[in-house]
N, C-alpha and C. Protein backbone atom coordinates (compact mmCIF):
# COMPACT_ATOMS: atom_id res chain seq x y z
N UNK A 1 0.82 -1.19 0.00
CA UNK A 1 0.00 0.00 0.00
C UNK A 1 0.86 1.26 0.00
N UNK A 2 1.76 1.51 0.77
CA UNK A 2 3.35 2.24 0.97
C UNK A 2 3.42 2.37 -0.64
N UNK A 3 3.75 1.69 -1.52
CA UNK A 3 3.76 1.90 -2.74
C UNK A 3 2.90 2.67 -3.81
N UNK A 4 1.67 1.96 -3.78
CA UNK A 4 0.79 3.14 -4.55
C UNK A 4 0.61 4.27 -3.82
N UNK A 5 0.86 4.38 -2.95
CA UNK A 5 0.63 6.07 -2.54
C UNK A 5 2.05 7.00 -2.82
N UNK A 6 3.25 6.12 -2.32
CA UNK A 6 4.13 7.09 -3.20
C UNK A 6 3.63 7.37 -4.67
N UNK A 7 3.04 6.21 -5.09
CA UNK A 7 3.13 6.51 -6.70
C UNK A 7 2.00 7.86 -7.10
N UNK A 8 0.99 7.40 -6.26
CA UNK A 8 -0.24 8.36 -6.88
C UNK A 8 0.54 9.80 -6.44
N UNK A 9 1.16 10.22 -5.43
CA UNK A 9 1.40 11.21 -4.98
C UNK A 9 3.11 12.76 -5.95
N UNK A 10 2.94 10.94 -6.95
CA UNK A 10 3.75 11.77 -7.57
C UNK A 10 2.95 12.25 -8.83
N UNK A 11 1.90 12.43 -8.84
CA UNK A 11 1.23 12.20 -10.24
C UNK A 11 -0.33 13.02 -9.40
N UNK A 12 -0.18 14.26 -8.64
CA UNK A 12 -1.81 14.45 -7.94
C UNK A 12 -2.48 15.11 -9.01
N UNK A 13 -1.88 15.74 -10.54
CA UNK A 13 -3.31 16.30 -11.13
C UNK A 13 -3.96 14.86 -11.91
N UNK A 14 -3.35 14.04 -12.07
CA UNK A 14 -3.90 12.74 -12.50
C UNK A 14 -5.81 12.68 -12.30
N UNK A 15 -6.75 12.18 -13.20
CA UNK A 15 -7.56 11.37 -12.41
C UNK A 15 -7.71 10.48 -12.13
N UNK A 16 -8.65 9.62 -10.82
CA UNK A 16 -8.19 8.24 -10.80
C UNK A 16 -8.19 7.37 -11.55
N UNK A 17 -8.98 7.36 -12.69
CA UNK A 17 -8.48 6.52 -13.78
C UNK A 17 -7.36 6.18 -13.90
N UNK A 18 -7.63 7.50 -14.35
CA UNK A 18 -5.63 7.19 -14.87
C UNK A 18 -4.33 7.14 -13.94
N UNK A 19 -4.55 7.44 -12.91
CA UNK A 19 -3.67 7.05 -11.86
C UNK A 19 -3.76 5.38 -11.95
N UNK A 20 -4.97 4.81 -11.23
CA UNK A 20 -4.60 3.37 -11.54
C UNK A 20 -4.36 2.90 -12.94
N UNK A 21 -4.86 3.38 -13.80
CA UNK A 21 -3.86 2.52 -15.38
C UNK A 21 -2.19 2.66 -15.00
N UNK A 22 -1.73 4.02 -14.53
CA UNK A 22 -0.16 4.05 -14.51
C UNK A 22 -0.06 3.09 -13.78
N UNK A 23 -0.79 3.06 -12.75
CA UNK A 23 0.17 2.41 -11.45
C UNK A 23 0.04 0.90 -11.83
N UNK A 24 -1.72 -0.01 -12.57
CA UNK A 24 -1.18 -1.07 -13.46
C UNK A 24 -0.26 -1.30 -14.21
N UNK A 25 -0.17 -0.59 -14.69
CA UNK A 25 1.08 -0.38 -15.85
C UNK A 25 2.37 -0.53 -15.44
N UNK A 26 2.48 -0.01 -14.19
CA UNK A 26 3.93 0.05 -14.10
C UNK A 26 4.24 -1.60 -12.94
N UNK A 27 3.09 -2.00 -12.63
CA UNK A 27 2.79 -3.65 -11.83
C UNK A 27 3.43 -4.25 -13.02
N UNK A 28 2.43 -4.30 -14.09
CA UNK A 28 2.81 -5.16 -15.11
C UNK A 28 3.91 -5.23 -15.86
N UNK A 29 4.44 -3.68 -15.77
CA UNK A 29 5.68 -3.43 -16.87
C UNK A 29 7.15 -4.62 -15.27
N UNK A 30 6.95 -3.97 -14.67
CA UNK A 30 8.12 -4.31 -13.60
C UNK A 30 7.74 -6.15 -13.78
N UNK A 31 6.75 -6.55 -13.79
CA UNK A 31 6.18 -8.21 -13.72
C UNK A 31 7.09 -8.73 -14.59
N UNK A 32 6.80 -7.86 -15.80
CA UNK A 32 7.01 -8.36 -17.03
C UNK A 32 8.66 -8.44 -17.63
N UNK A 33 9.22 -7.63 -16.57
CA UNK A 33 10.41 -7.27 -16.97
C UNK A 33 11.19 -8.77 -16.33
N UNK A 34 10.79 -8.51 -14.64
CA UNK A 34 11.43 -9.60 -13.99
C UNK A 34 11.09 -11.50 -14.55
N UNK A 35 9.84 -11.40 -15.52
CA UNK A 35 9.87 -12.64 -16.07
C UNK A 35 10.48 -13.00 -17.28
N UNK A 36 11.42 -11.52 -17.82
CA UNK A 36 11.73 -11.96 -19.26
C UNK A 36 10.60 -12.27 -20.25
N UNK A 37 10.23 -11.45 -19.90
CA UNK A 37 8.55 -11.66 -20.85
C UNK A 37 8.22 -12.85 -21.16
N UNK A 38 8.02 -13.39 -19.97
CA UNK A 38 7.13 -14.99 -19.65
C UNK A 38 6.13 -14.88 -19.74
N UNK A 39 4.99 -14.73 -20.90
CA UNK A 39 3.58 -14.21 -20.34
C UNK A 39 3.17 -15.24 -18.94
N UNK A 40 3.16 -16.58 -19.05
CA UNK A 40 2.44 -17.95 -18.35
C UNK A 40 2.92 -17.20 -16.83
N UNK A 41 4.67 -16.72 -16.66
CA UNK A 41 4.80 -16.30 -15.52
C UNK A 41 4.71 -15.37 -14.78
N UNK A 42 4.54 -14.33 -15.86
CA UNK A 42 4.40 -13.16 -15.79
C UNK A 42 2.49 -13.18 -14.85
N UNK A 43 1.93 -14.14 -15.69
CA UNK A 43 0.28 -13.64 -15.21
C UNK A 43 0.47 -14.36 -14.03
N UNK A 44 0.57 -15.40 -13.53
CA UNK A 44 1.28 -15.98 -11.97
C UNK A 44 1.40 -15.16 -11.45
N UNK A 45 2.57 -14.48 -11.28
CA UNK A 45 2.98 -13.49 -10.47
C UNK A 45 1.71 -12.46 -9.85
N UNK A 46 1.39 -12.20 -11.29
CA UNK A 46 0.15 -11.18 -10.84
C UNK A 46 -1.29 -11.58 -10.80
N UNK A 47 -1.24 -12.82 -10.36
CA UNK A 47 -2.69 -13.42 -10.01
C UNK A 47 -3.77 -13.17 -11.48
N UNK A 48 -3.71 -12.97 -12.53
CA UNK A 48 -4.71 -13.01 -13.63
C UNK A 48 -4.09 -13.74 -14.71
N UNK A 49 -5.55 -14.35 -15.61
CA UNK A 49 -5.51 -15.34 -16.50
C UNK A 49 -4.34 -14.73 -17.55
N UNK A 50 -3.94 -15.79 -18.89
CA UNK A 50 -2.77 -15.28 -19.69
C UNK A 50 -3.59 -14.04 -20.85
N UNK A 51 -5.07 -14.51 -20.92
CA UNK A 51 -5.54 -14.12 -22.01
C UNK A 51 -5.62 -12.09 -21.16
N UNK A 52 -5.98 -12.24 -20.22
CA UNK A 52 -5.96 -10.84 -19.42
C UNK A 52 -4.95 -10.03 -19.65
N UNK A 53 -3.78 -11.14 -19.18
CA UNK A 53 -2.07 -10.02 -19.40
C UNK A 53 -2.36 -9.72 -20.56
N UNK A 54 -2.10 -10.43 -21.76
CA UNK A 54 -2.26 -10.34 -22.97
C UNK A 54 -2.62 -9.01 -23.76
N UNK A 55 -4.24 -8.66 -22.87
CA UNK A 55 -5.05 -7.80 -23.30
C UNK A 55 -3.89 -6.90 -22.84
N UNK A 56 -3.77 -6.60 -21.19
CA UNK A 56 -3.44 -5.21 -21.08
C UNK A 56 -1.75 -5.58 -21.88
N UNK A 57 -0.85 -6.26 -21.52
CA UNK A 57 0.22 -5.58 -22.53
C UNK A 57 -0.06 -4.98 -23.85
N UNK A 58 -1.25 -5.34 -24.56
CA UNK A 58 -1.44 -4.45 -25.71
C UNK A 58 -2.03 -2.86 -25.55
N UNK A 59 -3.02 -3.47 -24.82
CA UNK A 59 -3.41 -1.92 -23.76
C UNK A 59 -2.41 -0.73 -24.07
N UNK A 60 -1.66 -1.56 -23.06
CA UNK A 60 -0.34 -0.36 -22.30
C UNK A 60 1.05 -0.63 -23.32
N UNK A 61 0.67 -1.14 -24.35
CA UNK A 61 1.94 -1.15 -25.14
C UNK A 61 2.93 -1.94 -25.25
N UNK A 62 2.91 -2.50 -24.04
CA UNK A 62 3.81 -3.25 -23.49
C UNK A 62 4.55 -4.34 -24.39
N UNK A 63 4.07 -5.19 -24.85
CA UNK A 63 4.24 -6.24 -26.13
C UNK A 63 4.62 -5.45 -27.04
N UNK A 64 4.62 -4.65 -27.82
CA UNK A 64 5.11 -4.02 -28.70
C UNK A 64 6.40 -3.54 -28.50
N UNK A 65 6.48 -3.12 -27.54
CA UNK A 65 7.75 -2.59 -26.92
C UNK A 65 8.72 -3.78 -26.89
N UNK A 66 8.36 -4.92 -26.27
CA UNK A 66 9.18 -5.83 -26.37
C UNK A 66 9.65 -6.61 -27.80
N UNK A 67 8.83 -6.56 -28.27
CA UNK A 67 9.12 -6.69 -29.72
C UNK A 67 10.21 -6.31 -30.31
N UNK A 68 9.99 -4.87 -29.98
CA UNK A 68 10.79 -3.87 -31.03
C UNK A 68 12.03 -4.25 -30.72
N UNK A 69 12.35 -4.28 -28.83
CA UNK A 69 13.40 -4.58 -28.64
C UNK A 69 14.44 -6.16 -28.79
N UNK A 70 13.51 -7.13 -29.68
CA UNK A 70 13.66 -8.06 -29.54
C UNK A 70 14.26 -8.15 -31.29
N UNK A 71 14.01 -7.48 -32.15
CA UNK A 71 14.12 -7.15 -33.48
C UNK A 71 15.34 -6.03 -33.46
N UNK A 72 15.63 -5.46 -32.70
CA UNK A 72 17.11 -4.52 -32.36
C UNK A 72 17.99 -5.54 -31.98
N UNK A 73 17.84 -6.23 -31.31
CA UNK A 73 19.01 -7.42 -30.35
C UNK A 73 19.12 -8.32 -31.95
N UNK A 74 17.69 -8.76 -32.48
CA UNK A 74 18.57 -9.87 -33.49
C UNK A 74 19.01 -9.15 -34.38
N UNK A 75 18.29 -7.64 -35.06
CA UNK A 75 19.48 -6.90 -36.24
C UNK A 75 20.82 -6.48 -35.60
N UNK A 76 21.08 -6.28 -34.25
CA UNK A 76 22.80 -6.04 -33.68
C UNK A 76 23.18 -7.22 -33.98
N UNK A 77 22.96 -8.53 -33.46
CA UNK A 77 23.70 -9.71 -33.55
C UNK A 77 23.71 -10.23 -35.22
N UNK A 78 22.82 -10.00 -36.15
CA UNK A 78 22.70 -10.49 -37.12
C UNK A 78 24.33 -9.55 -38.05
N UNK A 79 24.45 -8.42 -37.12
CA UNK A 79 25.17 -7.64 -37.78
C UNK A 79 26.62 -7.65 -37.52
N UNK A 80 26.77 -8.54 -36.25
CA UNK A 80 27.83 -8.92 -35.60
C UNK A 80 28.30 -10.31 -36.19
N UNK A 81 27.07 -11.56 -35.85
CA UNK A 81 27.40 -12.57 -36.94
C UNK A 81 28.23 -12.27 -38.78
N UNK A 82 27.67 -11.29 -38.99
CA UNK A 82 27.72 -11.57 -40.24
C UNK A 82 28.95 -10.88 -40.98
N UNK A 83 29.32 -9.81 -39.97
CA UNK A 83 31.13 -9.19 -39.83
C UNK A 83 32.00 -10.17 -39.63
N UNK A 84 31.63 -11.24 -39.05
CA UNK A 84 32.81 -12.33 -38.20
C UNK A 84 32.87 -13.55 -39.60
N UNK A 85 31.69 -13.37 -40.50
CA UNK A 85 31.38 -14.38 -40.95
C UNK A 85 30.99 -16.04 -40.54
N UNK A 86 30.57 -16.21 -39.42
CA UNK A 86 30.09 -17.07 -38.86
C UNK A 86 29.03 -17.29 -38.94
N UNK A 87 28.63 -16.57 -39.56
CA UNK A 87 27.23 -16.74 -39.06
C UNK A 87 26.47 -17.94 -39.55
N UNK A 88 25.22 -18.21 -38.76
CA UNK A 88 24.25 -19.31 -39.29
C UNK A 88 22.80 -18.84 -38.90
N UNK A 89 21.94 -18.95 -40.01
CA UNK A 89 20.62 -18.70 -39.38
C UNK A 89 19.99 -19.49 -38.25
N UNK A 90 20.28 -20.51 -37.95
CA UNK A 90 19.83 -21.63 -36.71
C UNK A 90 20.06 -20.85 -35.62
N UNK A 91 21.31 -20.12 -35.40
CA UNK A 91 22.02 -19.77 -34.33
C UNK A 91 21.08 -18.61 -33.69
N UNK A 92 20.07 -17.98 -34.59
CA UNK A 92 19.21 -17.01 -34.28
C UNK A 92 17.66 -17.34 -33.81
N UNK A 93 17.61 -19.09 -34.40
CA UNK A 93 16.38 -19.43 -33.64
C UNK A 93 15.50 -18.63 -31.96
N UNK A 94 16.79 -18.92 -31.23
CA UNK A 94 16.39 -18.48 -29.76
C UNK A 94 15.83 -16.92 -30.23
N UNK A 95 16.50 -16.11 -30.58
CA UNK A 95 15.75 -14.36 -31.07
C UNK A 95 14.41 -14.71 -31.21
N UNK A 96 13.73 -15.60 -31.89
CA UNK A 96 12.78 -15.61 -32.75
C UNK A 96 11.64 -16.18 -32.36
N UNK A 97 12.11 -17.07 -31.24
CA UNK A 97 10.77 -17.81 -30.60
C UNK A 97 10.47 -17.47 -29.25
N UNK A 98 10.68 -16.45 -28.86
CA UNK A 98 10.48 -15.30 -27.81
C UNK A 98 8.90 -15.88 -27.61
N UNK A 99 8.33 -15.32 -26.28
CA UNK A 99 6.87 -15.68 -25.86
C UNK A 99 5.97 -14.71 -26.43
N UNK A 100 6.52 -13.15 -25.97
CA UNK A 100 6.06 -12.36 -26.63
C UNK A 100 5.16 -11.88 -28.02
């Protein structure tokens, strides 16, 4: 409880709406971070079904975001592989089958 009140208190012209979307938002973003974007563990953590997280990461952006950053990591490495000449497309599987 200590927590959402720091939070709302940084944010008082807010309305409560939107105070609690941030303060969901930022449950889910921190959830989501510490599971490595596990959705299955991610919704665990926070007591609701997968299809729920689901919704709000699109909601709040959240999935997209991870995306993007997941498509930056394999064009750096794709760009690193492919300077060294080593490269192999297999080796990029893991990039690609993300939960997200």
């Amino acid at each position: 409880m200590v927590e959402w009140r720091r939070h709302f208190h940084q944010y008082p012209e807010l309305s409560l709406k939107e105070a609690v979307d941030d303060y969901e938002k930022s449950l889910i973003e921190r959830e989501w971070r510490s599971s490595t974007g596990k959705i299955a563990e991610t919704a665990r953590r926070l007591g609701i079904s997968k299809q729920l997280l689901k919704y709000k990461l699109d909601k709040y952006r959240l999935a997209s975001e991870a995306k993007e950053a997941a498509l930056l990591r394999f064009l750096f490495l794709f760009a690193i592989f492919r300077s060294t000449k080593r490269f192999r497309f297999s080796s990029m599987h893991f990039l690609l089958s993300s939960d997200p």
